[in-house]
N, C-alpha and C. Protein backbone atom coordinates (compact mmCIF):
# COMPACT_ATOMS: atom_id res chain seq x y z
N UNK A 1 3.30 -16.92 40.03
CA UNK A 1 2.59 -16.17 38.99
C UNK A 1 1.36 -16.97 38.54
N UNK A 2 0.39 -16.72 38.51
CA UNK A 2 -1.24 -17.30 38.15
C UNK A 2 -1.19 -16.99 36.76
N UNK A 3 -2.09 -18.17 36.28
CA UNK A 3 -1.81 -18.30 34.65
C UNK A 3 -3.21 -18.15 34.43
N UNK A 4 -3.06 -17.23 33.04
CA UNK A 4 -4.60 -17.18 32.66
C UNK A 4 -4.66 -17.45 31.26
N UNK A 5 -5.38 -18.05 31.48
CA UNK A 5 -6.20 -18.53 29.88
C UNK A 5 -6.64 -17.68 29.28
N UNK A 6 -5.61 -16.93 28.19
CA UNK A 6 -6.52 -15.68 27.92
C UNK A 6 -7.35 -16.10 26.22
N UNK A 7 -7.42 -17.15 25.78
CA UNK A 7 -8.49 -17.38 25.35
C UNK A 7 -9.83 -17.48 25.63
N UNK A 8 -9.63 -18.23 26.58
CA UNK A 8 -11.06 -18.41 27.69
C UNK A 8 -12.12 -17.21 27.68
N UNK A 9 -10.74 -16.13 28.08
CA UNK A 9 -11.19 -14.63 28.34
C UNK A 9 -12.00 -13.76 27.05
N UNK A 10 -11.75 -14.30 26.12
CA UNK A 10 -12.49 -14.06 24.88
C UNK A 10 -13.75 -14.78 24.39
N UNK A 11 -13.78 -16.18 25.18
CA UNK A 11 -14.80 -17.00 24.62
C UNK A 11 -15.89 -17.31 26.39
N UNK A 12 -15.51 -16.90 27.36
CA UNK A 12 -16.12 -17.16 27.79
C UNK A 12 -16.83 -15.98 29.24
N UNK A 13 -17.82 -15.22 29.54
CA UNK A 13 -18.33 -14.24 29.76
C UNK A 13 -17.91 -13.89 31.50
N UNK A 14 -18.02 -15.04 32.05
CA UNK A 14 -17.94 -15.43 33.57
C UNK A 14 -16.67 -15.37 33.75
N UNK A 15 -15.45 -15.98 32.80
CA UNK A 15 -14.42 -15.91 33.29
C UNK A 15 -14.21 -14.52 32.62
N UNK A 16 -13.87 -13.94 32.00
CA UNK A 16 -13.74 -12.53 31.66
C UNK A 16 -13.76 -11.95 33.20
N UNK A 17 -15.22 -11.50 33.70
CA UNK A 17 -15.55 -11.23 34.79
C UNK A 17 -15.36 -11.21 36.21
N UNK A 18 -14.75 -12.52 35.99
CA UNK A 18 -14.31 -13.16 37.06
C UNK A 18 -12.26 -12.71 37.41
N UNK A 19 -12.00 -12.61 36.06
CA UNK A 19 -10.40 -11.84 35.47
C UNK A 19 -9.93 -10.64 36.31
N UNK A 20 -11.45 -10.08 35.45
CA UNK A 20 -11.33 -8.10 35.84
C UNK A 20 -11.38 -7.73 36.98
N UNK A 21 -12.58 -8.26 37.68
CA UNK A 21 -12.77 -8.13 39.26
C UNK A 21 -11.94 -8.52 39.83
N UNK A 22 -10.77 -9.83 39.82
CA UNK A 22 -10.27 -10.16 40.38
C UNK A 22 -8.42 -8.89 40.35
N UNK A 23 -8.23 -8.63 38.91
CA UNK A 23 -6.97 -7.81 38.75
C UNK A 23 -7.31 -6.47 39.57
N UNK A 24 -8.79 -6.09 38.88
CA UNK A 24 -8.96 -4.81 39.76
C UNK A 24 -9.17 -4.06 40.83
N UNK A 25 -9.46 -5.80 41.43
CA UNK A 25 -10.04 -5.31 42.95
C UNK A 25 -11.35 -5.17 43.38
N UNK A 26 -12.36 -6.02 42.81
CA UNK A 26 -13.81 -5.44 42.52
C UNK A 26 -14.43 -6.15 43.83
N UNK A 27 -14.62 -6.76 44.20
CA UNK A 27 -15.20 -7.32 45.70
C UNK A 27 -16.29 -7.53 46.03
N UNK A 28 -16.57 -8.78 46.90
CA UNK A 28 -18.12 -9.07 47.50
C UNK A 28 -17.94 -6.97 48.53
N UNK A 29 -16.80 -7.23 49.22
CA UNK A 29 -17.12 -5.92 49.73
C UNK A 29 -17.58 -4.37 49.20
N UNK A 30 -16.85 -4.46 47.77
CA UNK A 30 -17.46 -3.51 46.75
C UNK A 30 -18.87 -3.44 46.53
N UNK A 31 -19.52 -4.50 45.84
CA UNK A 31 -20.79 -4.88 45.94
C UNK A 31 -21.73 -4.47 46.90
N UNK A 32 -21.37 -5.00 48.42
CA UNK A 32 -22.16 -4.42 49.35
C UNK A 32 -21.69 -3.04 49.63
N UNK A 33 -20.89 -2.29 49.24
CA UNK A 33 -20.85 -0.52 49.63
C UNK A 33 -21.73 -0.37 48.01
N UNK A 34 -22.13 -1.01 47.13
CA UNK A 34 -22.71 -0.36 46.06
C UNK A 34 -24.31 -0.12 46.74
N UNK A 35 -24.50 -1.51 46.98
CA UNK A 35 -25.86 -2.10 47.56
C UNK A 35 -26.40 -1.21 48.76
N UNK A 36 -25.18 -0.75 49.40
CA UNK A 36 -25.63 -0.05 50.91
C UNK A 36 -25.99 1.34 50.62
N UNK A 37 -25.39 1.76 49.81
CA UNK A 37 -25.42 3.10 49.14
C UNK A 37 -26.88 3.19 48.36
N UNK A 38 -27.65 2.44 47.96
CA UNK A 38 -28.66 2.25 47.28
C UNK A 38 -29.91 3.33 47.52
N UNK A 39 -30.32 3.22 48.90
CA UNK A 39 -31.33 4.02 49.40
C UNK A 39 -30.80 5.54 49.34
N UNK A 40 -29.73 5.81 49.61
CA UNK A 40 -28.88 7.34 49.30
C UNK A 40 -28.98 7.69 47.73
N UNK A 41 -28.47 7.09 46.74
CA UNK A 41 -28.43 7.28 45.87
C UNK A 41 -29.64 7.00 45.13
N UNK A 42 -30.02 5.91 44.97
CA UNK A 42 -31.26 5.95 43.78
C UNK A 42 -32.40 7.40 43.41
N UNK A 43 -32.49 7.83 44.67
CA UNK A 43 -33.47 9.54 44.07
C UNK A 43 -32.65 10.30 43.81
N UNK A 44 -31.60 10.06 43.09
CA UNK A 44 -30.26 11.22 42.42
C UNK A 44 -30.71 10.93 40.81
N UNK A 45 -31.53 9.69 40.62
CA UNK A 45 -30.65 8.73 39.42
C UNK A 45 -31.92 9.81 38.26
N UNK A 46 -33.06 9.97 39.06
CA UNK A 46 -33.53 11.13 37.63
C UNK A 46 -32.47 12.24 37.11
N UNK A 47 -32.25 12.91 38.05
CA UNK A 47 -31.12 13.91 37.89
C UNK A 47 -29.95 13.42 37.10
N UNK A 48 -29.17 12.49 37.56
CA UNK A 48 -28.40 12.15 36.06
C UNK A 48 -28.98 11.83 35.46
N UNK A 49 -29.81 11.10 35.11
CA UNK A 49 -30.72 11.15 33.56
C UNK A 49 -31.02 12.16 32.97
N UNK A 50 -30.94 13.07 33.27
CA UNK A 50 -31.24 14.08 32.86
C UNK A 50 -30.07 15.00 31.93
N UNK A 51 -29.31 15.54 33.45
CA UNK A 51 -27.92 16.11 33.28
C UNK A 51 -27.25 14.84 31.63
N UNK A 52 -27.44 13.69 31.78
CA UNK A 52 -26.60 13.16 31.17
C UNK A 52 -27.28 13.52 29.37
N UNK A 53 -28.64 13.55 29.72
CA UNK A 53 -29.52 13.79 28.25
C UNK A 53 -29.26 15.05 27.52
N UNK A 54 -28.85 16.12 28.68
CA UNK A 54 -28.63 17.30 28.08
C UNK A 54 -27.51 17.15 27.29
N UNK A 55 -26.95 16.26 27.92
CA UNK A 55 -25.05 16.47 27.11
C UNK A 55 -25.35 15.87 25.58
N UNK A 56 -25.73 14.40 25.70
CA UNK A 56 -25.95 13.58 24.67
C UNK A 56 -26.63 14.73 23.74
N UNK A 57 -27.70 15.50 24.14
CA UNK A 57 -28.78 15.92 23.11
C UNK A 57 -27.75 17.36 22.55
N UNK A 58 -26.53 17.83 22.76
CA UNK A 58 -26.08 19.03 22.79
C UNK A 58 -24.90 19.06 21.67
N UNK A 59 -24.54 17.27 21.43
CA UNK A 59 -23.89 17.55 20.24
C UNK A 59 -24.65 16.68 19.04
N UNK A 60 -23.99 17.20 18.33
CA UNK A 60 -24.68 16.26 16.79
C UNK A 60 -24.24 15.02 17.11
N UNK A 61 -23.14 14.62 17.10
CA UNK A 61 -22.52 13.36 16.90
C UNK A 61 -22.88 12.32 18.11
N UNK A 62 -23.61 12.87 19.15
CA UNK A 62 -24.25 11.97 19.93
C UNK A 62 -25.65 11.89 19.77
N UNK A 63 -26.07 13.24 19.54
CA UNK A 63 -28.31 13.24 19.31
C UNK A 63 -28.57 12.13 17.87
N UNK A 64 -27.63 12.51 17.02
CA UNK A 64 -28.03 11.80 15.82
C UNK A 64 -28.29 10.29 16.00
N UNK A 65 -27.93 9.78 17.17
CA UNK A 65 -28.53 8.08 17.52
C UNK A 65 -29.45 8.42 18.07
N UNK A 66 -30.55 9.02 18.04
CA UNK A 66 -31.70 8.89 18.74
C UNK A 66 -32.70 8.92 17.60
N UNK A 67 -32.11 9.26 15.91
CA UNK A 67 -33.19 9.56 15.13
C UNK A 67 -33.54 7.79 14.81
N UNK A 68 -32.94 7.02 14.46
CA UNK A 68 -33.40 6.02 14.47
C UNK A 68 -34.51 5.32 15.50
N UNK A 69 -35.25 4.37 14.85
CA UNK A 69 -36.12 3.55 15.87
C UNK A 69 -35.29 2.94 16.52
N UNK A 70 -35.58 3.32 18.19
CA UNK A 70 -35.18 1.87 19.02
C UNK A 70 -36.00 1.06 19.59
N UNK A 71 -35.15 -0.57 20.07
CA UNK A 71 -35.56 -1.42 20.14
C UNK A 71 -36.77 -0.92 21.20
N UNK A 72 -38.24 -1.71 20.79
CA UNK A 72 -39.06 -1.71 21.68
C UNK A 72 -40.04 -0.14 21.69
N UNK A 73 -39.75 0.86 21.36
CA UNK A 73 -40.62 2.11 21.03
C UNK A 73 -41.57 1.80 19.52
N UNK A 74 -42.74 2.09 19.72
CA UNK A 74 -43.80 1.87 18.90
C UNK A 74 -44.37 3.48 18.07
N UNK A 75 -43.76 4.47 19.12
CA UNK A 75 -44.05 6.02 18.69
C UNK A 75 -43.67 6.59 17.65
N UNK A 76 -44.25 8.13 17.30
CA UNK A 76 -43.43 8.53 16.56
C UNK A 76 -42.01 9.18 16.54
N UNK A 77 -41.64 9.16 15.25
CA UNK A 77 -39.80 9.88 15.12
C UNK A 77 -39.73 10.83 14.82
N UNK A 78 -38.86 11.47 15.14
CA UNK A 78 -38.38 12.63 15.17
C UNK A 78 -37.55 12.50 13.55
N UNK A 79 -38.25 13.72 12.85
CA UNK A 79 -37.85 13.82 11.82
C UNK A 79 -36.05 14.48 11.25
N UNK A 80 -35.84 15.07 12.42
CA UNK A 80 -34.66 15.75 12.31
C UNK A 80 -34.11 16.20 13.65
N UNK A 81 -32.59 16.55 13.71
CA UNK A 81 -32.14 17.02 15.09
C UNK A 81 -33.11 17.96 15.71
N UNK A 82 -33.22 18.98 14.73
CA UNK A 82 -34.18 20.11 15.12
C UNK A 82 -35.05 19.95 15.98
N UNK A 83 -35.85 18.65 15.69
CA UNK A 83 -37.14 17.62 16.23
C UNK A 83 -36.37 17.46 17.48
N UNK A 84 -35.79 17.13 17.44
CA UNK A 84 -35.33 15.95 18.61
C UNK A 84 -34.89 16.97 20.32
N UNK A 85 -35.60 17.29 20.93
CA UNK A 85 -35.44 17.88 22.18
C UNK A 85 -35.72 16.82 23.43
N UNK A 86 -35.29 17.35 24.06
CA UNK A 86 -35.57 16.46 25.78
C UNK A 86 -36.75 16.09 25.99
N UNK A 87 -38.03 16.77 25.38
CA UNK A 87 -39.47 16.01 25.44
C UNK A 87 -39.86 15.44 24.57
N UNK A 88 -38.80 14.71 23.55
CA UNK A 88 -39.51 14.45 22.57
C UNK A 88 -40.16 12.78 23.40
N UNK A 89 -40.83 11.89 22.58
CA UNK A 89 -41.49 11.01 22.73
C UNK A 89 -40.43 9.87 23.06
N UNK A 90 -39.35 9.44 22.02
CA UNK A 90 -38.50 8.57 21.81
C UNK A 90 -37.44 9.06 23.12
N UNK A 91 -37.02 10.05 23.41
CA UNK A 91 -36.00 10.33 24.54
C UNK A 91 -36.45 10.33 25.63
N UNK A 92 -37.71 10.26 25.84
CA UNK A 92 -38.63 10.11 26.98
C UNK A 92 -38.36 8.37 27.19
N UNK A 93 -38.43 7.80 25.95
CA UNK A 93 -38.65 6.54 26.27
C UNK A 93 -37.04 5.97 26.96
N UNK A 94 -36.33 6.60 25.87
CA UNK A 94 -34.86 6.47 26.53
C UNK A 94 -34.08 6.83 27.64
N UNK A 95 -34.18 7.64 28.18
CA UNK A 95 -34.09 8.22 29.36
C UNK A 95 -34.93 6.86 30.58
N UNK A 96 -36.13 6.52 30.53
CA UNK A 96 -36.37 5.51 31.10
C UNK A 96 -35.54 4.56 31.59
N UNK A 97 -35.15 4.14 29.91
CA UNK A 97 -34.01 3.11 30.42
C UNK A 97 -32.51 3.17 30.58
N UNK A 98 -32.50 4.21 30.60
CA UNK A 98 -31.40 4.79 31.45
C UNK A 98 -31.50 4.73 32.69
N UNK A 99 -32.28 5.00 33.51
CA UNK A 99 -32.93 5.15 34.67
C UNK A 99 -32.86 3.82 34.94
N UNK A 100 -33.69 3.29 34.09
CA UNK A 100 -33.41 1.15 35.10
C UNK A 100 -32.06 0.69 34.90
N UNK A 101 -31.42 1.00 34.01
CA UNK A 101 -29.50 0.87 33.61
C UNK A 101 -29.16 0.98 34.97
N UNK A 102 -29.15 2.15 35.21
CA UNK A 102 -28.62 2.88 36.65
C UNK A 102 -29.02 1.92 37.93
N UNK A 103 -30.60 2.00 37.82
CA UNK A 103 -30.94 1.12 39.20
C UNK A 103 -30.19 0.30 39.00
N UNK A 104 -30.15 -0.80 38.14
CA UNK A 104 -29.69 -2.37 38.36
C UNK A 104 -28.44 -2.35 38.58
N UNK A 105 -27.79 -1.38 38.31
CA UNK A 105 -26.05 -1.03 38.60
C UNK A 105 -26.19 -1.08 40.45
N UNK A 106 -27.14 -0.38 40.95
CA UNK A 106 -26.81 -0.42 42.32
C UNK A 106 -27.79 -1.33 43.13
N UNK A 107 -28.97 -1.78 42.52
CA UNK A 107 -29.51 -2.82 42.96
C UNK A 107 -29.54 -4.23 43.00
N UNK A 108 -28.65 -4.79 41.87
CA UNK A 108 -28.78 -6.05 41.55
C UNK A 108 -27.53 -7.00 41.67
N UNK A 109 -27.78 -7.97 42.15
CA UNK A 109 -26.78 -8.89 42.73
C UNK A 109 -25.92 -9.01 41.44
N UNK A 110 -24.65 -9.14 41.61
CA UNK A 110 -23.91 -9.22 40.91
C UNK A 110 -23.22 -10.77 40.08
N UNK A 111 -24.09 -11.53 39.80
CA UNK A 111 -24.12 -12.90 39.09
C UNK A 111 -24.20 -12.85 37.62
N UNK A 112 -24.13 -14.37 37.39
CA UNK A 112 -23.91 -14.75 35.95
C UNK A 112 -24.95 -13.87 35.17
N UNK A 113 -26.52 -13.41 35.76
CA UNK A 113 -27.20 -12.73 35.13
C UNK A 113 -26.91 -10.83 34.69
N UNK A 114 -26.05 -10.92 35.84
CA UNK A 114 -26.03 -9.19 35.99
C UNK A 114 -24.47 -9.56 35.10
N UNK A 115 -23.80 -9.84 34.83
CA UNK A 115 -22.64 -10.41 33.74
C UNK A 115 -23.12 -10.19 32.27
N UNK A 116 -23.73 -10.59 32.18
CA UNK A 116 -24.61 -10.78 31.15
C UNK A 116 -25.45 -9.32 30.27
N UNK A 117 -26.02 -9.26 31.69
CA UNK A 117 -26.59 -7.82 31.34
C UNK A 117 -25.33 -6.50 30.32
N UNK A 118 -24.26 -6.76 31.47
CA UNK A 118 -23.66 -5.87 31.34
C UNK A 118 -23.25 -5.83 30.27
N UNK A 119 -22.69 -7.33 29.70
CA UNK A 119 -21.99 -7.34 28.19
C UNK A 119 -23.46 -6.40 27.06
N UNK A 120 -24.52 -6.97 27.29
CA UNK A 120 -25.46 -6.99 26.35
C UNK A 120 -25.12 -5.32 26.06
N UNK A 121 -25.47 -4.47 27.32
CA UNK A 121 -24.96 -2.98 27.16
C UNK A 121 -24.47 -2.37 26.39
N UNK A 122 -23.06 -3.56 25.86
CA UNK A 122 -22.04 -2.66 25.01
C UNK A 122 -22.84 -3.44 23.62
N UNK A 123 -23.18 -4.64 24.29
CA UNK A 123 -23.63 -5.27 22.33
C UNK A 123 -24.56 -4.73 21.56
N UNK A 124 -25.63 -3.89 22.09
CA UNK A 124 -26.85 -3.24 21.81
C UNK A 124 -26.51 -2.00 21.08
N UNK A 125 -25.18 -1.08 21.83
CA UNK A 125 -25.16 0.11 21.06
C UNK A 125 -24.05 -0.54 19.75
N UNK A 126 -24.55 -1.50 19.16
CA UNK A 126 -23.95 -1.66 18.06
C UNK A 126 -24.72 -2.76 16.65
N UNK A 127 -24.34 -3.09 15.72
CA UNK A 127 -25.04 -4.17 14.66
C UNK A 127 -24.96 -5.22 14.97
N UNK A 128 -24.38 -5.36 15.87
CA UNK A 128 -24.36 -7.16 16.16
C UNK A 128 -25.89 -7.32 16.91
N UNK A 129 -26.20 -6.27 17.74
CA UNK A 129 -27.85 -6.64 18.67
C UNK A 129 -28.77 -6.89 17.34
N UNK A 130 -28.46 -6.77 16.21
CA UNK A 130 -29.84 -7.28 14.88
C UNK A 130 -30.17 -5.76 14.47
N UNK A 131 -30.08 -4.76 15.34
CA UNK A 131 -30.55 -3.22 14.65
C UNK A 131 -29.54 -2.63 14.33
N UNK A 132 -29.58 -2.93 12.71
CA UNK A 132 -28.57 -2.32 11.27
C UNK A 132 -28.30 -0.94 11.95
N UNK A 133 -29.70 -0.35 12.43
CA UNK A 133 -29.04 1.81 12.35
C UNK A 133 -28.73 2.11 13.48
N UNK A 134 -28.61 0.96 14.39
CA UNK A 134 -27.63 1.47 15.45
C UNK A 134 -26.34 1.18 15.54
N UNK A 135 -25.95 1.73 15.24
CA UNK A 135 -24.13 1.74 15.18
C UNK A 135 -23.31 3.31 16.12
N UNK A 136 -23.08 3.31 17.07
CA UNK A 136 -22.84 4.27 18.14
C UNK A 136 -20.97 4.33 18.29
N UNK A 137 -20.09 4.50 17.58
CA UNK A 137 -18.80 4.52 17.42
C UNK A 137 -18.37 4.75 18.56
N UNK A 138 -17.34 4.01 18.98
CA UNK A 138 -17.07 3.76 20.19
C UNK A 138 -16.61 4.85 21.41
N UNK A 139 -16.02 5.66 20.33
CA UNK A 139 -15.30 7.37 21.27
C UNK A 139 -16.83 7.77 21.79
N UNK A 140 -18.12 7.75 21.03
CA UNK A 140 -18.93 8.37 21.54
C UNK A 140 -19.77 7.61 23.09
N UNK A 141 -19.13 6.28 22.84
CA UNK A 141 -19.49 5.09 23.90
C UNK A 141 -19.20 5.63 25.59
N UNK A 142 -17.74 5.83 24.98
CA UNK A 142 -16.65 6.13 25.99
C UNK A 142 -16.65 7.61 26.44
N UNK A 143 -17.18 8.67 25.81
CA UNK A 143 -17.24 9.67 26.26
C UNK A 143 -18.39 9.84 27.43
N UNK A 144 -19.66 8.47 26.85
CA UNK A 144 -20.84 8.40 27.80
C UNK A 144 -20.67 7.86 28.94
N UNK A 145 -19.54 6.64 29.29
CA UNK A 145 -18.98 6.09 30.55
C UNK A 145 -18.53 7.09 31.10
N UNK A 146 -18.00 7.76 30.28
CA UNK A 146 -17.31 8.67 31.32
C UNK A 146 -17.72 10.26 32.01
N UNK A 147 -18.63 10.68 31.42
CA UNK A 147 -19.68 11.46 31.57
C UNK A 147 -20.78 10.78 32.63
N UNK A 148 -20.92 9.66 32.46
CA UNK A 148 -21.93 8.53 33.70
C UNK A 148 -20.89 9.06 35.31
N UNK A 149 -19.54 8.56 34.97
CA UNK A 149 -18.52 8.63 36.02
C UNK A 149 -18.92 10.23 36.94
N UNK A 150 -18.18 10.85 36.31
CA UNK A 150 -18.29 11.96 36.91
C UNK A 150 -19.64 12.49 37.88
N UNK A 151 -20.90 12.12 37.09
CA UNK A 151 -21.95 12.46 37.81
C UNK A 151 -22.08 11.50 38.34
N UNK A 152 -21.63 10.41 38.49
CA UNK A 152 -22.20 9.48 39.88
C UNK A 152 -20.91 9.98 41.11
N UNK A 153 -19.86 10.44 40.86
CA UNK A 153 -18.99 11.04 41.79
C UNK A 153 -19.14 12.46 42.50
N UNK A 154 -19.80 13.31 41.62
CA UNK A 154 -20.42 14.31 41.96
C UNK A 154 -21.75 14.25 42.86
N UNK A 155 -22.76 13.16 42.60
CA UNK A 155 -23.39 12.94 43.13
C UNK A 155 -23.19 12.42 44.72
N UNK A 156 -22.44 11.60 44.78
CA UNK A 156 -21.90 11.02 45.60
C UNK A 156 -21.00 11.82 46.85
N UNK A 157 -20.23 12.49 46.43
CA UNK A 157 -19.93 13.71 46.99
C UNK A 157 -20.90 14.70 47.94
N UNK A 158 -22.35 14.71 46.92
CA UNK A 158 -23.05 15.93 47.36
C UNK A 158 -23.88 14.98 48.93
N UNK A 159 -23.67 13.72 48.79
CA UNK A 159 -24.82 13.09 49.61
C UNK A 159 -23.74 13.01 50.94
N UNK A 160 -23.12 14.02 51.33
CA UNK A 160 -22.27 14.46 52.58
C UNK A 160 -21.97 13.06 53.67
N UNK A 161 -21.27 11.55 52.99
CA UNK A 161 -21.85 10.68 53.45
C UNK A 161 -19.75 10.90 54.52
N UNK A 162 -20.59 9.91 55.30
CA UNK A 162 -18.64 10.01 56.15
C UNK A 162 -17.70 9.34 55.74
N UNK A 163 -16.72 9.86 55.88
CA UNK A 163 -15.57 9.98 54.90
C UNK A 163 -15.14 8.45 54.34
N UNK A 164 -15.03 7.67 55.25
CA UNK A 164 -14.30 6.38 55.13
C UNK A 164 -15.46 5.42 53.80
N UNK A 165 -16.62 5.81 54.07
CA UNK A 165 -17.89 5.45 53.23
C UNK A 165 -17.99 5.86 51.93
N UNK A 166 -17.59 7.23 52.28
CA UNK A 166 -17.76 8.02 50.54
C UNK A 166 -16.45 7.74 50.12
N UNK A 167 -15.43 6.75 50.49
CA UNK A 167 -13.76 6.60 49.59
C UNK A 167 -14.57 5.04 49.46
N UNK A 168 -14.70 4.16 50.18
CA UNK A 168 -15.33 2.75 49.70
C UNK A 168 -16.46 2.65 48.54
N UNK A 169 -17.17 3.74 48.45
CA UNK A 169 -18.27 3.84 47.58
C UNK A 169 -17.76 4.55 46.07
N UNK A 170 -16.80 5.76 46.36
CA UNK A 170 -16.45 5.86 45.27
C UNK A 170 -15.49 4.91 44.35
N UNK A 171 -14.59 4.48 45.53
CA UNK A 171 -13.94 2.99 44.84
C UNK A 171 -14.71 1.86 44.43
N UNK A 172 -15.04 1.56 44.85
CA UNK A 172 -16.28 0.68 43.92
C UNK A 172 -16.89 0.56 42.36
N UNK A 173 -17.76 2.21 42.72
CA UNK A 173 -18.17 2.25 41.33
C UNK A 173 -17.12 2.64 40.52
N UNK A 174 -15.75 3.23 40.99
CA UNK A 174 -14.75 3.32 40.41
C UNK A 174 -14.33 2.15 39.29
N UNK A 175 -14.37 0.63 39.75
CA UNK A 175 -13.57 -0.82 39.47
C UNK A 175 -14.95 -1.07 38.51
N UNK A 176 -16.25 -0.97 38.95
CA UNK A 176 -17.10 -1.17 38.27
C UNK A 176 -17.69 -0.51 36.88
N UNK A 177 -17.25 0.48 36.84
CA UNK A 177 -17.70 1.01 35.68
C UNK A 177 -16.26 0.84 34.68
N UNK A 178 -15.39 0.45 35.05
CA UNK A 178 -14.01 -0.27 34.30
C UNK A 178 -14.50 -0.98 33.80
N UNK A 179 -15.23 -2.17 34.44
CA UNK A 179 -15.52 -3.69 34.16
C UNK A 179 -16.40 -3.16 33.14
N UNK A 180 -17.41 -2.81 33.48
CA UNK A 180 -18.65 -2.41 32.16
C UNK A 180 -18.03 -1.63 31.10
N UNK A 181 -16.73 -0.78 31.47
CA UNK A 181 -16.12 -0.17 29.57
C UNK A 181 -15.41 -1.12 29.13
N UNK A 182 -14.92 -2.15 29.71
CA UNK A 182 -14.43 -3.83 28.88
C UNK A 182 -15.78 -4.48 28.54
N UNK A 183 -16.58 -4.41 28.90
CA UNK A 183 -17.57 -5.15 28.17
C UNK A 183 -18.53 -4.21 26.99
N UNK A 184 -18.23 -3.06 27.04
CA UNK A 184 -18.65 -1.82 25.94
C UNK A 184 -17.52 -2.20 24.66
N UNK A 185 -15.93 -2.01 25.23
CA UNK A 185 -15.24 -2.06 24.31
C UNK A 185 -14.89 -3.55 23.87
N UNK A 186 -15.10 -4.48 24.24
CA UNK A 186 -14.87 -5.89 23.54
C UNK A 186 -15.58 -5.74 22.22
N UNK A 187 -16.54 -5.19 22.32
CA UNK A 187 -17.89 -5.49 21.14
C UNK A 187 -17.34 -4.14 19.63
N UNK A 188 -16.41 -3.96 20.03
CA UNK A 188 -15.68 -2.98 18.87
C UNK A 188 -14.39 -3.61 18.66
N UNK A 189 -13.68 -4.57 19.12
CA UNK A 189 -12.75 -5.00 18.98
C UNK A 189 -12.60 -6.39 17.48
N UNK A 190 -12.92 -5.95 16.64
CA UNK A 190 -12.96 -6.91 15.66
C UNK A 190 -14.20 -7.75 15.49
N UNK A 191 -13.74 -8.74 15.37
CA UNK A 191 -14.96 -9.55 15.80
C UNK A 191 -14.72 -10.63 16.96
N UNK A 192 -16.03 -10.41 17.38
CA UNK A 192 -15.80 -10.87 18.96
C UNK A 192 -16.18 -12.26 18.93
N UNK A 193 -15.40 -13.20 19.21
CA UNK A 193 -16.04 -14.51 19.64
C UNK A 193 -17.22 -15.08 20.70
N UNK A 194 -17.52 -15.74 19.91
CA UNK A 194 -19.19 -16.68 20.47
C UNK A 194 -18.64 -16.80 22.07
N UNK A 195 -19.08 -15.77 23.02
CA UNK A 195 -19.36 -16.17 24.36
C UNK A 195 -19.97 -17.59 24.61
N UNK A 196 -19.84 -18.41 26.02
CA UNK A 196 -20.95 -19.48 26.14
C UNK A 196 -21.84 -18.52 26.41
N UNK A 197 -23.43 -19.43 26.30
CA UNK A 197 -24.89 -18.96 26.75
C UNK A 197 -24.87 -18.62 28.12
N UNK A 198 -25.11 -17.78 28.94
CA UNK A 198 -25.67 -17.17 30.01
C UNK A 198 -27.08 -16.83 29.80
N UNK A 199 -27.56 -16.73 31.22
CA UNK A 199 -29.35 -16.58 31.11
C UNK A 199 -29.24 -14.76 30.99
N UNK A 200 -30.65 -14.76 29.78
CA UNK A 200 -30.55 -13.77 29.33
C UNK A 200 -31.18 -12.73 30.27
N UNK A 201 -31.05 -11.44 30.09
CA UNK A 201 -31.92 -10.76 31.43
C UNK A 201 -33.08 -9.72 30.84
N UNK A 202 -33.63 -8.96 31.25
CA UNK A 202 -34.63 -8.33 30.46
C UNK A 202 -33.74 -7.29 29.68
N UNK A 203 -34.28 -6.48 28.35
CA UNK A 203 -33.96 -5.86 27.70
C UNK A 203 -32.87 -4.83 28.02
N UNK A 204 -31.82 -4.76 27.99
CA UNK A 204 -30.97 -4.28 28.57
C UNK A 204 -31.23 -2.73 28.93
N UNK A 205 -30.97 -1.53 29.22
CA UNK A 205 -31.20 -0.46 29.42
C UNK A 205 -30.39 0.67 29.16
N UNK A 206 -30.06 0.83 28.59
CA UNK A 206 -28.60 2.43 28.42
C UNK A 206 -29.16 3.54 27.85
N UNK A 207 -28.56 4.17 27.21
CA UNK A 207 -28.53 5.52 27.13
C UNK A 207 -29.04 5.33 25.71
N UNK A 208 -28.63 4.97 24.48
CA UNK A 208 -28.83 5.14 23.04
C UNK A 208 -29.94 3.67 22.47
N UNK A 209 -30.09 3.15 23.19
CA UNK A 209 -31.14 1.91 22.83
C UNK A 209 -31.40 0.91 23.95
């Protein structure tokens, strides 16, 4: 029986990572069916941005995080839901980074930096990233992982790839988007202990900031 330090697992980002992938099955071979899949998939990734904006923008309890300023938009706000449609200025901006979220999910090597990234993800849609009015309650977090899921499986599906390829690819992002709702849901779990420093990566990218 292998012993784990499950303090560690709270204080330290790599081994966390290193935990999940390892219980779940996540793989250098996972990785490269994410990576190989790349050129297939990436001209899908407007289309879920999209599909995924409609959903977010369709209930209250998800559009209402968009009235706040987010990090890095200089434009104007949308004064009210009413305001707030798929062209507005600010969802334009968001949707963007949704769009690089996505790429780096299937483009980027999977190291201490892309670790990192991922935690930041869940830390951003909340008060601990320094922005007081973003606070994104976690059911609404989790309804967005899982709404991500489906259309990258649907997608995936539609790209008629052969069979043995499209079960390795969907398993993959299967283990992977696990790993990223443990690093969404740590950051709601009380209070989370001081990770060590990892190198930071550019501004993280998701759906609500």
């Amino acid at each position: 029986m292998k012993r784990i330090d499950e303090q560690q697992l709270e204080t330290d980002l790599a081994n966390r990572y290193e935990y999940l992938a390892e219980f779940i099955g996540f793989t250098p071979d996972d990785v490269e069916a994410i990576h190989r899949l790349a050129p297939r998939l990436t001209p899908h990734i407007p289309k879920i941005v999209e599909q995924t904006y409609a959903k977010l923008l369709s209930y209250d309890a998800t559009a209402r995080h968009f009235l706040p300023r987010q990090s890095g938009y200089e434009g104007d706000l949308p004064a009210s839901l009413a305001e707030l449609g798929p062209e507005a200025r600010q969802i334009q901006f968001r949707k963007e980074h949704l769009r690089r979220y996505l790429t780096s999910l299937v483009g980027n090597a999977y190291d201490a930096r892309m670790v990192n990234y991922l935690d930041v993800v869940g830390k951003i849609h909340t008060p601990r990233a320094g922005n007081k009015a973003i606070d994104v309650p976690l059911v609404q977090m989790n309804a967005l992982l899982g709404l991500l899921a489906d259309l990258l499986i649907e997608t995936i599906h539609q790209l008629e790839l052969e069979p043995t390829v499209e079960r390795q690819s969907l398993r993959a992002f299967n283990k992977l988007l696990w790993i990223q709702n443990d690093f969404v849901n740590r950051h709601y779990a009380g209070s989370t202990p001081q990770m060590d420093p990892t190198p930071t990566p550019p501004p993280a990218a998701s759906a609500w900031r």
